[in-house]
Protein backbone atom coordinates (compact mmCIF):
# COMPACT_ATOMS: atom_id res chain seq x y z
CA UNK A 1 83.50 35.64 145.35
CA UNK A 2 83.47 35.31 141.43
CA UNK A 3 83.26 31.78 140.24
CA UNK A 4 86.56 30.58 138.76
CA UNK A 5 86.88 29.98 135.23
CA UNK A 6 87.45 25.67 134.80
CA UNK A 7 90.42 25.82 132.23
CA UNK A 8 91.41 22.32 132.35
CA UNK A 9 93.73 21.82 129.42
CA UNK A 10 96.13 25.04 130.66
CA UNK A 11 99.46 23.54 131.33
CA UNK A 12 100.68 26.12 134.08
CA UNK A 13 97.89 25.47 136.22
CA UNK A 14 98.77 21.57 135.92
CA UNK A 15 101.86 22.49 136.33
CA UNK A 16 101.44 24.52 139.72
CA UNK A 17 98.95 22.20 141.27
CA UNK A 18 100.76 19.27 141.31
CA UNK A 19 99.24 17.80 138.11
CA UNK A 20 101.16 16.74 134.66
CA UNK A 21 100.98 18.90 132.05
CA UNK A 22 100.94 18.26 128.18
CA UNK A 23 103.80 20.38 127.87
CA UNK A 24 106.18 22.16 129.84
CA UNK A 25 104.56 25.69 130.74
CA UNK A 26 106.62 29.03 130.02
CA UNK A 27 105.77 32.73 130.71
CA UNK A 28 107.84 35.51 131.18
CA UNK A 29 107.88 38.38 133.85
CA UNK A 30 107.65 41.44 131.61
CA UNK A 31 106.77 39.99 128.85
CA UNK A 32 104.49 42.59 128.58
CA UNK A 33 106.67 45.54 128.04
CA UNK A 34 109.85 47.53 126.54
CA UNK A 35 110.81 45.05 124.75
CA UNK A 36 107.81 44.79 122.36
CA UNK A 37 107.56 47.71 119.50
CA UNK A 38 103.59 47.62 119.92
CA UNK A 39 104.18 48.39 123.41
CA UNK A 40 106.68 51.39 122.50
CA UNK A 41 103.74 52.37 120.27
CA UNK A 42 100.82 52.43 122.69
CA UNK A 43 103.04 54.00 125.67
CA UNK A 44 103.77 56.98 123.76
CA UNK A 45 100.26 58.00 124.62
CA UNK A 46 100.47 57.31 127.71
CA UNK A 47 102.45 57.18 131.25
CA UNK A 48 103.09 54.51 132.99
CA UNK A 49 100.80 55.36 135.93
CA UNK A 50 97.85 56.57 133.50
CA UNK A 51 98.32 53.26 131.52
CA UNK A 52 97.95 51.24 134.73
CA UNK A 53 94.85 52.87 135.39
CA UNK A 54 93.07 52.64 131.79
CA UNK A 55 91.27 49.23 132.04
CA UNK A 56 91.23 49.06 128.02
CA UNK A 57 94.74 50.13 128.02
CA UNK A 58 95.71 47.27 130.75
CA UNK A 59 93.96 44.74 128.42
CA UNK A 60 95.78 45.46 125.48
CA UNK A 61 98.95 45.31 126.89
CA UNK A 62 98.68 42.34 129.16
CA UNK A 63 97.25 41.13 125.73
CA UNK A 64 100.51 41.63 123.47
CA UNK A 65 102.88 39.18 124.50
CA UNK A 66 100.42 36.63 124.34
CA UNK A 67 99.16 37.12 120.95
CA UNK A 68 103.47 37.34 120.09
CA UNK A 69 104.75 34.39 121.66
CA UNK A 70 102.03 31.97 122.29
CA UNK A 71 102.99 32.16 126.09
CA UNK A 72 100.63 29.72 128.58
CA UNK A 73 99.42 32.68 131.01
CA UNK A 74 98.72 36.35 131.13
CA UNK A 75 100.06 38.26 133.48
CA UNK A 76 98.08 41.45 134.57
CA UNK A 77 99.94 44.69 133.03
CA UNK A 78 100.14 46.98 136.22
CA UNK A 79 103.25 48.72 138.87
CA UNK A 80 104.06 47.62 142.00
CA UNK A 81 103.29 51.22 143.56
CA UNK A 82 99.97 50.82 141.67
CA UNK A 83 97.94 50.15 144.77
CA UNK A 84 100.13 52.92 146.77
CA UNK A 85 98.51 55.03 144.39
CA UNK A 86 95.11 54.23 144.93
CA UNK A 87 95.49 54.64 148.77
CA UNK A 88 96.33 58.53 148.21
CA UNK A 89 100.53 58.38 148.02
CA UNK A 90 101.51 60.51 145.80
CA UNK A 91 104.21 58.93 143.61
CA UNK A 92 104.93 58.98 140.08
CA UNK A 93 106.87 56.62 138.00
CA UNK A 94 109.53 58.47 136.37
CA UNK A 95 110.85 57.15 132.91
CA UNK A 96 114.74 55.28 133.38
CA UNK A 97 114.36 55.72 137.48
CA UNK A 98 111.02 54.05 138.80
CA UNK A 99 108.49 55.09 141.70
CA UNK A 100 109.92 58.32 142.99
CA UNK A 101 107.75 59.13 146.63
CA UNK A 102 107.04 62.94 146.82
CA UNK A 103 107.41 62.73 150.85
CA UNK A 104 108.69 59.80 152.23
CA UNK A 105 107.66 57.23 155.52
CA UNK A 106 110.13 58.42 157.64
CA UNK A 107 108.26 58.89 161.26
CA UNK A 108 105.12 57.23 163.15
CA UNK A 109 103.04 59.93 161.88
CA UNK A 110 103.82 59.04 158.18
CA UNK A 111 102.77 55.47 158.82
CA UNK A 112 99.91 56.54 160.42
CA UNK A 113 98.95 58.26 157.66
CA UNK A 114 98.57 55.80 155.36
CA UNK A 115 95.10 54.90 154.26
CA UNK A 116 93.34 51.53 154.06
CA UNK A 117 93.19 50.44 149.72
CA UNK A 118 89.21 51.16 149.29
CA UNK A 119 87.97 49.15 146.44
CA UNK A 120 86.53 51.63 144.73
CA UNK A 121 89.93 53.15 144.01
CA UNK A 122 91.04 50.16 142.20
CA UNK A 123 88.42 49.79 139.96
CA UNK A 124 89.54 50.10 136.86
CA UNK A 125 92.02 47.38 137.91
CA UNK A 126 89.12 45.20 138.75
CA UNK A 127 87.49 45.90 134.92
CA UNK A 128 90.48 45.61 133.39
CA UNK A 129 90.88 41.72 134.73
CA UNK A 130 87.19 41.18 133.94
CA UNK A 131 87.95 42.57 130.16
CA UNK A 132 91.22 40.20 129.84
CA UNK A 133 88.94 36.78 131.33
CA UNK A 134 86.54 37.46 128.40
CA UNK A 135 89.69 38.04 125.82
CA UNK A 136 92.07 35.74 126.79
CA UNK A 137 89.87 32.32 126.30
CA UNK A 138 91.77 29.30 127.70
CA UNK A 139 94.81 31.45 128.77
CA UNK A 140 94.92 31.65 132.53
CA UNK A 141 95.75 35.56 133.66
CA UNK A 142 97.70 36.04 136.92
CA UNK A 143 97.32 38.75 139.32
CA UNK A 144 99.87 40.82 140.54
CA UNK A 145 100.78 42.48 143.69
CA UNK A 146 104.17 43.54 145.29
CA UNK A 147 105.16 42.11 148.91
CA UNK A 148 104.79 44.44 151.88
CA UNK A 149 108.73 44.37 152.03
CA UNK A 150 109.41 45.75 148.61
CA UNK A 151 106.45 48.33 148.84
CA UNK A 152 108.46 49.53 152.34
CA UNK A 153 111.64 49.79 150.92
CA UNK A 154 110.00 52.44 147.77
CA UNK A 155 108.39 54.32 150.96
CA UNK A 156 111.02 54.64 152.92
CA UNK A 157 113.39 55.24 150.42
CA UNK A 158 111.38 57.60 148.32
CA UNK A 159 112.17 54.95 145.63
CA UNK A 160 114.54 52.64 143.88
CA UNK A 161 117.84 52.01 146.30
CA UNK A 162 121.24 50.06 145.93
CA UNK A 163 121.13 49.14 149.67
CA UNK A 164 117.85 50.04 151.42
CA UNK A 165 119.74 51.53 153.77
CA UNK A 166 117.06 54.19 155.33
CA UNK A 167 114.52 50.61 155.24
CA UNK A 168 117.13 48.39 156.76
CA UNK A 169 117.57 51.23 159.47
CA UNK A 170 113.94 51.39 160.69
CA UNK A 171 113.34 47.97 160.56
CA UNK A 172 116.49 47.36 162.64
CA UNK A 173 115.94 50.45 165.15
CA UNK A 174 112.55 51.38 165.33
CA UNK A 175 110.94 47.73 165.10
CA UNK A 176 107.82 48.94 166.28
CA UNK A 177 107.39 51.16 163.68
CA UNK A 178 108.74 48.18 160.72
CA UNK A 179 106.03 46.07 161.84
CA UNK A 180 103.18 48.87 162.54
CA UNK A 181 104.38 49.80 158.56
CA UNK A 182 104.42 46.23 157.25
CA UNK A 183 101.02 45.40 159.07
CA UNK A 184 99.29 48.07 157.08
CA UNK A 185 100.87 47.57 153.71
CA UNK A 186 99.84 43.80 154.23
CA UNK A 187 96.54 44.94 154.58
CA UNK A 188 97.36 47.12 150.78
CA UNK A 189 98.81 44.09 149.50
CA UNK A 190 95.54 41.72 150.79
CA UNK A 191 93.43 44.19 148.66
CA UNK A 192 94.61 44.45 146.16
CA UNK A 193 94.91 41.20 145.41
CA UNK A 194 91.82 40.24 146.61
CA UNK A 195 89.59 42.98 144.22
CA UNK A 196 91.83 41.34 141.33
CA UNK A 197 90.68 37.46 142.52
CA UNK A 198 87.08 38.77 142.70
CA UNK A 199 87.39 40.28 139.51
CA UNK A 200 88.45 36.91 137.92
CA UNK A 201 92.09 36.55 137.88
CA UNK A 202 92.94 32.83 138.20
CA UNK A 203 96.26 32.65 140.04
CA UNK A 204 98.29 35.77 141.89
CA UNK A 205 102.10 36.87 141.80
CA UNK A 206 103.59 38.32 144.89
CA UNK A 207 106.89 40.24 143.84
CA UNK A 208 109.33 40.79 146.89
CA UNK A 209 111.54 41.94 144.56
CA UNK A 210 114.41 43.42 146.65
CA UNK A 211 113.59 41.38 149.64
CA UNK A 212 117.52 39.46 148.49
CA UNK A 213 119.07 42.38 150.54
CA UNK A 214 118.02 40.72 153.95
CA UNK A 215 119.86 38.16 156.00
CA UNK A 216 117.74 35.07 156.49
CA UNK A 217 117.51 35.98 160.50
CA UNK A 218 116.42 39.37 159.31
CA UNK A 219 114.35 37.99 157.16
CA UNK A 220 112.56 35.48 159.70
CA UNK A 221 111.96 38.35 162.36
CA UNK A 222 110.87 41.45 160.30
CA UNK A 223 109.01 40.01 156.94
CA UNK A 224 107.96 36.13 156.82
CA UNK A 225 105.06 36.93 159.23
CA UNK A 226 103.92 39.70 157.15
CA UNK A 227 104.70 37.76 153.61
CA UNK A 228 102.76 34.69 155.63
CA UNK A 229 99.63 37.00 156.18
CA UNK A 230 99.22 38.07 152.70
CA UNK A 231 98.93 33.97 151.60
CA UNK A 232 97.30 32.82 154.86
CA UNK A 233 94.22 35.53 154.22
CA UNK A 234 93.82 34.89 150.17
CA UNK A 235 94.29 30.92 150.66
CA UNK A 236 90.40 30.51 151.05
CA UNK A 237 90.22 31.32 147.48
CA UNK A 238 91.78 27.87 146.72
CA UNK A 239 94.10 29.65 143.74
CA UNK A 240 97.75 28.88 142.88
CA UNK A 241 100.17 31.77 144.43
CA UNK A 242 103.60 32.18 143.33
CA UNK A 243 106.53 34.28 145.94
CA UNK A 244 109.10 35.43 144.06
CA UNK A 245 112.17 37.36 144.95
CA UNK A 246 115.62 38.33 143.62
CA UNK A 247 119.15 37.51 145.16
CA UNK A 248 116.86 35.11 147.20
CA UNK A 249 118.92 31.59 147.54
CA UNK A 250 119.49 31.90 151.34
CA UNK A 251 115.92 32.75 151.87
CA UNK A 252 113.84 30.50 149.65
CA UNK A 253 113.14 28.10 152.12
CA UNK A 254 111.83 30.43 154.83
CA UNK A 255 109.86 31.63 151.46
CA UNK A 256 108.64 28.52 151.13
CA UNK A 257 106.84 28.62 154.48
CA UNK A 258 105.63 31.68 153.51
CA UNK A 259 102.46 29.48 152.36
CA UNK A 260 102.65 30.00 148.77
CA UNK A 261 101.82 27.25 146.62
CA UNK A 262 104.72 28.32 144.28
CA UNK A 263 108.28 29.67 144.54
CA UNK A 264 109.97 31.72 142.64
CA UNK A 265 113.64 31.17 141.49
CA UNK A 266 116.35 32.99 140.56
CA UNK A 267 118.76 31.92 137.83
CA UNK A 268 121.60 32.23 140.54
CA UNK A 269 120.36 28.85 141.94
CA UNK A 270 119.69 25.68 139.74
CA UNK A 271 116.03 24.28 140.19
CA UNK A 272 117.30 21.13 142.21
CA UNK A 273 119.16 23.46 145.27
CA UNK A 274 115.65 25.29 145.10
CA UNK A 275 113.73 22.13 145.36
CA UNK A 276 116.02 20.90 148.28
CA UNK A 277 115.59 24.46 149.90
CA UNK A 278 111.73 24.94 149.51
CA UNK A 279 111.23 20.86 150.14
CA UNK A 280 108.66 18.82 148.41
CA UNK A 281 104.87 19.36 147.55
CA UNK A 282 105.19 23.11 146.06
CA UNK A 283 106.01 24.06 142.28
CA UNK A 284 108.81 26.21 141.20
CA UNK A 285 108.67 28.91 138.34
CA UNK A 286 112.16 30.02 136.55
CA UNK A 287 115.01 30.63 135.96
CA UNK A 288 116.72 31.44 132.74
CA UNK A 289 119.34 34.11 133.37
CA UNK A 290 117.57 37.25 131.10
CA UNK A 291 120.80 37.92 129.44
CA UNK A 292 121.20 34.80 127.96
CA UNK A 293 118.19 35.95 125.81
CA UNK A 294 120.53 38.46 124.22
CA UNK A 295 123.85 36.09 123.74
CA UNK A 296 122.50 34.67 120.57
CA UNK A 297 120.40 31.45 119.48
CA UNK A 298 122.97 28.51 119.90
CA UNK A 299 123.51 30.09 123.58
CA UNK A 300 119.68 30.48 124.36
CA UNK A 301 119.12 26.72 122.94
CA UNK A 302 122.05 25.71 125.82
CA UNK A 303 120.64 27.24 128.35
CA UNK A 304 116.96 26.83 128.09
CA UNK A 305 117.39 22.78 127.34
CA UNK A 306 119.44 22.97 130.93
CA UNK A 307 116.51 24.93 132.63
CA UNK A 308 113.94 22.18 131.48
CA UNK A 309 116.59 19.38 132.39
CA UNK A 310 117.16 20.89 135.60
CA UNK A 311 113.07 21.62 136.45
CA UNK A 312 112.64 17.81 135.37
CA UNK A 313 114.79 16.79 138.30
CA UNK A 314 113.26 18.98 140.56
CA UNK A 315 110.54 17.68 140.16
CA UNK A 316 112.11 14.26 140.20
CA UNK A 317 113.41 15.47 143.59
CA UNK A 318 109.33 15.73 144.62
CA UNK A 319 108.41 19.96 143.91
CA UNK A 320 104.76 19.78 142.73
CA UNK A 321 105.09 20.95 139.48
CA UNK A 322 107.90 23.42 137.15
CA UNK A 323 107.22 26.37 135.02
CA UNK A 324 109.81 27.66 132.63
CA UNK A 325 110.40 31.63 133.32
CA UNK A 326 113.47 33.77 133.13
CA UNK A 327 114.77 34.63 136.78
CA UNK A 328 113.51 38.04 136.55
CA UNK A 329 111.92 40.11 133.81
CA UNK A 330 112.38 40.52 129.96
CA UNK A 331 115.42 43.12 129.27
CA UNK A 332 114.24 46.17 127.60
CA UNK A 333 116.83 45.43 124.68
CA UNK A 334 115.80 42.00 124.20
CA UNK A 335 114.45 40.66 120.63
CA UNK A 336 111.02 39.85 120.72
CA UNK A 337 111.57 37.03 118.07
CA UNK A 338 113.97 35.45 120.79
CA UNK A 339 111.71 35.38 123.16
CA UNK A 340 108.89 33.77 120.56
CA UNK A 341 111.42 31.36 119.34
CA UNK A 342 112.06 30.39 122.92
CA UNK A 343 108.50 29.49 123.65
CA UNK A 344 108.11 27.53 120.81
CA UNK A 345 111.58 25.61 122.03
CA UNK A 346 110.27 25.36 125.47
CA UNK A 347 106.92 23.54 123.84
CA UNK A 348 108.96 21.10 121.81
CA UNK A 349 110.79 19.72 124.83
């Protein structure tokens, strides 16, 4: 195990341990991205997957937004189907569409095909987290790993879907095969994250990002005990782990015994119907709607003054901590100064 980096004065690790911080943290999922002309630049050089899998490229990018908008963490530039990648899936991430599958899970012999995540095939993953610790100074960097849900539903789909109909299928008849499926991308998911904690990271992401589409029974039965294994095994590390999910009121507090020490929230829920959902003693990261970053200043002055009023009484309410974050990634369109200006906003309050 590599031995964690004491950053004392960060406010979003006070923040998601339970301890006060100076100011009121903010970072943004994709905030390293479309939305940033220097990204635009560097990407026309490269695709998506090849970027993820250039350690100097990965450092760079993850690097932008935090040079741009004085953000208080780093979060490691990379794809969800990164590590399906680098267990010999062959994928591709197609510009406008997302992870496409070339042959998707569909039997017991495709899930028996899949092949453990060898560390060696994440490598430049792993150097491109030790090149950001030495870069980023007192800025923590977050790791970054989709949930074994999400990863199913791009398998079994053969990529992005409306309503995950061929996933909701197997998992509903054939839940023998869900869970043999969801056992071994836990495993993915576990090392992925791990070779990114050994490499220096100093808090993880989990992203169940279409995980919303699932009853909370459903949910309960077929992915909490998988979700559960992925923070159960990395717990010994002692870092902060945030769960995060779309369209995921009903579910956030079976989410919240997932075992994460942070909770993800949309902006369809306020932070106080969170904090009575997840209970006390965890933190809670969100949830400015995205849009409202392109409705124009006096709108995004509003709204982000109601997110910090709202995350003040959540934690009021006893959550361990709140840090400011839209309720799910930057918009491609969005201005960059917005997003800067917002920051500096955030700071002031």
């Amino acid at each position: 195990m590599s031995t964690r980096r004491e950053l004392p004065e960060s406010p979003y690790l006070a923040a998601v341990t339970g301890r006060k911080p100076g100011r009121v943290p903010v970072w943004f999922m994709r905030q390293a991205g479309r939305s940033l002309p220097e990204y635009r630049e560097l990407r026309r050089h490269h695709t998506m997957l090849a970027a993820c899998l250039e350690p100097e490229v990965v450092c760079e990018i993850t690097l932008q937004p935090v040079r741009r908008h004085d953000v208080d963490a780093a979060i490691l530039f990379s794809d969800i189907v990164v590590p399906l990648r680098a267990a010999g899936i062959y994928l591709d991430i197609v510009a406008d569409v997302g992870p496409v599958i070339a042959h998707p899970i569909r039997t017991d012999a495709d899930i028996s095909s899949i092949k453990p995540l060898e560390l060696q095939a994440i490598q430049p993953v792993c150097r491109a987290v030790s090149l950001l610790v030495d870069a980023l100074g007192d800025v923590p960097l977050i790791g970054f790993a989709g949930a074994p849900f999400t990863l199913a539903s791009y398998l079994v789909e053969g990529g992005p879907s409306r309503n995950h109909a061929r996933t909701k299928a197997m998992m509903l008849a054939e839940p023998a095969s869900w869970h043999a499926l969801m056992s071994k991308l836990t495993d993915l998911t576990v090392e992925f994250l791990r070779g990114q904690i050994h490499a220096g990271v100093d808090a993880v992401q989990v992203f169940d990002s279409w995980v919303g589409t699932l009853s909370l029974a459903d949910y309960r039965q077929y992915v909490l005990p998988h979700s559960a294994r992925v923070f159960a095994t990395l717990a010994e590390y002692g870092l902060p782990m945030t769960h995060f999910g779309v369209g995921t009121a009903e579910l956030l507090g079976a989410m919240g015994e997932a075992g994460a020490t942070v909770v993800g929230v949309d902006w369809r829920t306020s932070l106080t119907d969170a904090a009575a959902r997840v209970g006390p003693g965890r933190a809670l990261q969100g949830n400015l709607d995205p849009v409202v970053a392109l409705a124009g200043w006096p709108v995004v002055q509003r709204a982000a003054r109601a997110v910090v009023d709202d995350g003040r009484r959540a934690v009021d309410a006893g959550v361990a901590g709140h840090v400011f974050n839209l309720g799910h990634g930057v918009l491609p369109e969005t201005d960059p100064g917005v997003l800067t200006n917002l920051v500096s906003l955030v700071h002031s309050l």
